[in-house]
C-alpha atoms as a PDB file:
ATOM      1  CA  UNK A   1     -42.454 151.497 -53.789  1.00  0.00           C
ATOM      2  CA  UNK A   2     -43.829 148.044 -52.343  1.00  0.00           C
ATOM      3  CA  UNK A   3     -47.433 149.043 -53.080  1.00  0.00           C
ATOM      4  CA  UNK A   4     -46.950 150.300 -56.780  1.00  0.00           C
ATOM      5  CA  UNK A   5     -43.529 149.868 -58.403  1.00  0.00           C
ATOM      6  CA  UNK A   6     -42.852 146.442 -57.886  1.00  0.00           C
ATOM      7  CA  UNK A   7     -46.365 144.721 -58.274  1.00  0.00           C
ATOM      8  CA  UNK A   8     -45.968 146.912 -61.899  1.00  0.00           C
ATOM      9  CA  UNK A   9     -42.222 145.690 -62.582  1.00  0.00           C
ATOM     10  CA  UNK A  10     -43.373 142.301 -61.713  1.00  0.00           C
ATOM     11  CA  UNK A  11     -46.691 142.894 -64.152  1.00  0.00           C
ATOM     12  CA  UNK A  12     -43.986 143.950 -66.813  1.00  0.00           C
ATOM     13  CA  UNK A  13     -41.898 141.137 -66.249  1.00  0.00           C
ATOM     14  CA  UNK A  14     -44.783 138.565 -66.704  1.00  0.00           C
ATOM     15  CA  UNK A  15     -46.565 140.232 -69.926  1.00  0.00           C
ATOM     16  CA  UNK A  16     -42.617 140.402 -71.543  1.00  0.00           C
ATOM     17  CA  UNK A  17     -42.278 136.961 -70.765  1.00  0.00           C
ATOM     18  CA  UNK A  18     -46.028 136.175 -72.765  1.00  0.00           C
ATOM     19  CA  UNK A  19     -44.832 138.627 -75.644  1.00  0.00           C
ATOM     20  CA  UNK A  20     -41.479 137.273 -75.933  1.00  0.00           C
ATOM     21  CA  UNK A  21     -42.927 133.373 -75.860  1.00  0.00           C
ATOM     22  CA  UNK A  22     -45.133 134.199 -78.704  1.00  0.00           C
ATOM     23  CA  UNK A  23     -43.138 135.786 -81.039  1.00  0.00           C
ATOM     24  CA  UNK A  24     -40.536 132.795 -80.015  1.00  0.00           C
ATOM     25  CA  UNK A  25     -43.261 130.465 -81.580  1.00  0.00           C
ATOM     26  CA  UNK A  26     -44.518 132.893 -85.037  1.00  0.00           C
ATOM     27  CA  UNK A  27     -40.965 133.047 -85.545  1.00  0.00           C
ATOM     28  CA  UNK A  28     -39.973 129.477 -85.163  1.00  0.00           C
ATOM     29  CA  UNK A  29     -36.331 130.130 -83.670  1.00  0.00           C
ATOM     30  CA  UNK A  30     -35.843 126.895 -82.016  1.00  0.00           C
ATOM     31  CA  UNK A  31     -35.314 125.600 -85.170  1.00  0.00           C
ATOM     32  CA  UNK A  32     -32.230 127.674 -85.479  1.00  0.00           C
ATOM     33  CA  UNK A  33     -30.276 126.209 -82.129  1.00  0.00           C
ATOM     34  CA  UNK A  34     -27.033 125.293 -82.528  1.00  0.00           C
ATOM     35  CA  UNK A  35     -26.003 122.086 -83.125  1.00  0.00           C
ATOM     36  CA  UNK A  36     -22.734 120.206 -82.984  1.00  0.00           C
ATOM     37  CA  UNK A  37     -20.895 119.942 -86.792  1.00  0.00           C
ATOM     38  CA  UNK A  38     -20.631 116.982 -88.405  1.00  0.00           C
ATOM     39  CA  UNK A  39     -16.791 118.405 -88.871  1.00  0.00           C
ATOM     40  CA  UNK A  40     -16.574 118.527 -84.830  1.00  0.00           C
ATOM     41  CA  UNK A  41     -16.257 114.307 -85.112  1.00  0.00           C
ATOM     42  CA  UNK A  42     -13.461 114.871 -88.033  1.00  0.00           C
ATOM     43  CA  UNK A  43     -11.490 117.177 -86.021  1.00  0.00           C
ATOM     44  CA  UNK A  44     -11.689 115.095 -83.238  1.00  0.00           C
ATOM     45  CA  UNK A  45     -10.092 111.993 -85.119  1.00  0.00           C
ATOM     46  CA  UNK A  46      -7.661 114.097 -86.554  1.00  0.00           C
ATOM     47  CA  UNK A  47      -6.618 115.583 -82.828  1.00  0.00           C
ATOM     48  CA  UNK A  48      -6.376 112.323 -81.118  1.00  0.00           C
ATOM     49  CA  UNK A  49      -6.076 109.902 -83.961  1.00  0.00           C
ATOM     50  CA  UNK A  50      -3.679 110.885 -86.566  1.00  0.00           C
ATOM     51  CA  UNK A  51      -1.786 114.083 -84.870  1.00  0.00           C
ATOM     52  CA  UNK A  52      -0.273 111.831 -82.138  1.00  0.00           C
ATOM     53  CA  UNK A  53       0.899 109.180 -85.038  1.00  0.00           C
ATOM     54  CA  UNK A  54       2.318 112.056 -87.424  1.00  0.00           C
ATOM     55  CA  UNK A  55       2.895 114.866 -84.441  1.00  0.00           C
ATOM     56  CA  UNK A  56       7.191 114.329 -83.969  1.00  0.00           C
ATOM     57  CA  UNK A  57       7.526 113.620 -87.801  1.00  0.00           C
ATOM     58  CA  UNK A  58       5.657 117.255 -88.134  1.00  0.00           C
ATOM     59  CA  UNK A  59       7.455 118.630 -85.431  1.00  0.00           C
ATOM     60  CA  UNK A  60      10.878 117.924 -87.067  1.00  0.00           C
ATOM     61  CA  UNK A  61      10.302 119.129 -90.174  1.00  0.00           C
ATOM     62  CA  UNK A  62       8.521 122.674 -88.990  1.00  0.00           C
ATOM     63  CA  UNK A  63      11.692 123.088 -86.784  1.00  0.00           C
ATOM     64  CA  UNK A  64      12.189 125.791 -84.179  1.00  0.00           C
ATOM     65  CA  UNK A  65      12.579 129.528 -84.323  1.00  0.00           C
ATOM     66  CA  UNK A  66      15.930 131.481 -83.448  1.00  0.00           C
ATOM     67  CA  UNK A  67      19.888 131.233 -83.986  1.00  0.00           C
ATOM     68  CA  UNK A  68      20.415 128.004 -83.833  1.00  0.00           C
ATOM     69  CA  UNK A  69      17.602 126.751 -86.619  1.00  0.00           C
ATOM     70  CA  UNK A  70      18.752 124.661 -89.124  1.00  0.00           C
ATOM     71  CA  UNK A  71      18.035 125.711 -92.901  1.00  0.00           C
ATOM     72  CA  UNK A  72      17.579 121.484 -94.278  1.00  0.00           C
ATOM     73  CA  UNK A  73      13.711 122.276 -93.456  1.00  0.00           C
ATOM     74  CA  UNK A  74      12.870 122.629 -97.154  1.00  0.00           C
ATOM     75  CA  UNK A  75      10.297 119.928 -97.662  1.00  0.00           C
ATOM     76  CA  UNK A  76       7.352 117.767 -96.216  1.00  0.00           C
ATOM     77  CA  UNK A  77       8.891 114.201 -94.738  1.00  0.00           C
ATOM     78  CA  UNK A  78       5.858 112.064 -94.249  1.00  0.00           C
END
């Protein structure tokens, strides 16, 4: 095993690692990494900006579920 398998698996290894670097580069797939959406920032301001200052207005008006909800939810407040 020592003698032929793995000096072949490690052969393998090397000439996949060649192959797969070359077709990397004819393809051109690092320009198709992912990068961070210019909506990311927007959703960001809207978490920690505006959803603290409207958050308990929005929270009264959606209510809660069960018995004891009141029906006077039929409209936006803000």
């Amino acid at each position: 095993f020592r003698t032929t398998t793995a000096p072949a698996f490690r052969a393998y290894q090397r000439h996949r690692t060649r192959y797969l670097a070359r077709a990397r580069a004819e393809l051109g797939l690092d320009a198709y990494v992912p990068r961070v959406a210019g909506s990311f920032v927007r959703g960001r301001l809207v978490d920690e900006v505006y959803l603290p200052l409207v958050g308990d207005n929005l929270a009264k008006q959606l209510g809660t579920a069960g018995a004891d909800r009141r029906t006077d939810r039929g409209g936006l407040l803000l």
